[in-house]
Protein backbone atom coordinates (compact mmCIF):
# COMPACT_ATOMS: atom_id res chain seq x y z
CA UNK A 1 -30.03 29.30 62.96
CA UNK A 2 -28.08 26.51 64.63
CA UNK A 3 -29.67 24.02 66.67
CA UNK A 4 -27.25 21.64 69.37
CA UNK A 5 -28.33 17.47 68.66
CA UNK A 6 -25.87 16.93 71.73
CA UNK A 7 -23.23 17.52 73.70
CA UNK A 8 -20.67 14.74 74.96
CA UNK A 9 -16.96 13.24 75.48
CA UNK A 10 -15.63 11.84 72.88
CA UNK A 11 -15.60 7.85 73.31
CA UNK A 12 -12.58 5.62 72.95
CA UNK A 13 -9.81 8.37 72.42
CA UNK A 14 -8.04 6.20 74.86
CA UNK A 15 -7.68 3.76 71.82
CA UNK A 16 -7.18 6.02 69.10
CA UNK A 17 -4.51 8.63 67.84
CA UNK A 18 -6.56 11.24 69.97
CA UNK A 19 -4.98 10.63 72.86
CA UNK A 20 -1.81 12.15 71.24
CA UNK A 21 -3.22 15.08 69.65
CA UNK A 22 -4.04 18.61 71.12
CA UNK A 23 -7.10 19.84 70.05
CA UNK A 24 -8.55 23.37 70.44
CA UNK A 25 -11.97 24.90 71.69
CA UNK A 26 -13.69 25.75 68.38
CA UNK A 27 -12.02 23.85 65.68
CA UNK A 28 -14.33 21.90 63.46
CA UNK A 29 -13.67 18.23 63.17
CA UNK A 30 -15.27 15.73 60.50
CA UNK A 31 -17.92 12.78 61.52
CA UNK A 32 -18.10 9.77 59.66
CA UNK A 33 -20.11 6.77 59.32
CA UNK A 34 -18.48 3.21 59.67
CA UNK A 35 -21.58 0.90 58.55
CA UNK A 36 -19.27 -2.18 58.54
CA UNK A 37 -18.12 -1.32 62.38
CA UNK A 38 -18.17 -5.06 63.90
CA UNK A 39 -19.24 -3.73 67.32
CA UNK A 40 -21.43 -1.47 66.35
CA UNK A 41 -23.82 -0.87 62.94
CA UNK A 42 -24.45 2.91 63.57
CA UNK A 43 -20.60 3.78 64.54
CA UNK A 44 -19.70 7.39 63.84
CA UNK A 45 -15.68 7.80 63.95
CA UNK A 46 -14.58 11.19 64.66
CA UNK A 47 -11.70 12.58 62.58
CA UNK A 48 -9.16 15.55 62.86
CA UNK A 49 -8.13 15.43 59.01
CA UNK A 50 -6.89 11.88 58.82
CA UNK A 51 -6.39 11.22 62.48
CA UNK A 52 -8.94 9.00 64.18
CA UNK A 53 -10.11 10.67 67.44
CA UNK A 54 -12.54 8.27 68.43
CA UNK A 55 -16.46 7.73 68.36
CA UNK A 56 -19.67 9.07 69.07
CA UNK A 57 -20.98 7.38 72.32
CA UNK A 58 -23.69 5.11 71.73
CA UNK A 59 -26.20 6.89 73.38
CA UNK A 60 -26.09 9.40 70.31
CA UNK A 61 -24.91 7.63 67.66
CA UNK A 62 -28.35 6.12 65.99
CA UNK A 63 -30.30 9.68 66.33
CA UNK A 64 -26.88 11.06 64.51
CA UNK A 65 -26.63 9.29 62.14
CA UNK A 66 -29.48 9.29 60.02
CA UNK A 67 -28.81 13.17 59.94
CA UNK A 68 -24.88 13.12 59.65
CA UNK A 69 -24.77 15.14 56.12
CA UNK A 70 -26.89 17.71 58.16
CA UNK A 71 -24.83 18.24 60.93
CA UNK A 72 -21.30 20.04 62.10
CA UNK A 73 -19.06 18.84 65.29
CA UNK A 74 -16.97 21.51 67.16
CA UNK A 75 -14.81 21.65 70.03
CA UNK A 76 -16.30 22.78 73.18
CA UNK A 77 -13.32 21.86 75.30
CA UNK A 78 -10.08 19.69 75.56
CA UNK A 79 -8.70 19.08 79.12
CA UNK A 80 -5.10 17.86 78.42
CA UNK A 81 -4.39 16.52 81.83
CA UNK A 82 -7.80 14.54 82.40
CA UNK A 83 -7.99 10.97 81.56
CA UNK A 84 -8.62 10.38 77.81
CA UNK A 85 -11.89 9.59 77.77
CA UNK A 86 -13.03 12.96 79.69
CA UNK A 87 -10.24 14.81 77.46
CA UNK A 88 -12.33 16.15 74.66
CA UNK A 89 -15.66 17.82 74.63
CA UNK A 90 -17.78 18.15 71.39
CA UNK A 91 -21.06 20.07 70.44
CA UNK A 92 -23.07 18.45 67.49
CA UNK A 93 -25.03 21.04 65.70
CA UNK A 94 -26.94 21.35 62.20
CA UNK A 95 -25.32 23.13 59.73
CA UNK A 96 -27.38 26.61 58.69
């Protein structure tokens, strides 16, 4: 059984290659530690195959990522015409 860690825009598309991309409700995309972040120790990138889409806000990211390898992030919905950080809507849940 699945169990949703959170819910939540993805942060700082507006900087990334994410604001370029069109994503789709349901497709799986791939979270990924950055421990040597400057801003931030516990950063969690979010990836589309090789394209950066941004972060995990901070409110999430420490409780993620101790449990990262356990967990799945999914599309819950991608508003192309809202500003880019309210453009993409993720669900993190644990992998079964």
């Amino acid at each position: 059984m699945q169990v949703e860690w959170a819910k939540f825009f993805i942060a700082g598309v507006q900087y990334t290659q994410g604001k370029t991309l069109r994503l789709y409700q349901g497709e799986y995309l791939i979270l990924q530690k950055e421990p040597n972040n400057p801003n931030d120790a516990y950063a969690i990138a979010i990836y589309k195959g090789k394209h950066k889409l941004g972060y995990v806000p901070k409110a999430y990211n420490q409780t993620l990522y101790a449990q990262i390898d356990e967990l799945e992030i999914v599309v819950e919905d991608f508003f192309a015409d809202a500003p880019p950080w309210e453009r993409v809507r993720v669900s993190v849940f644990s992998r079964e």
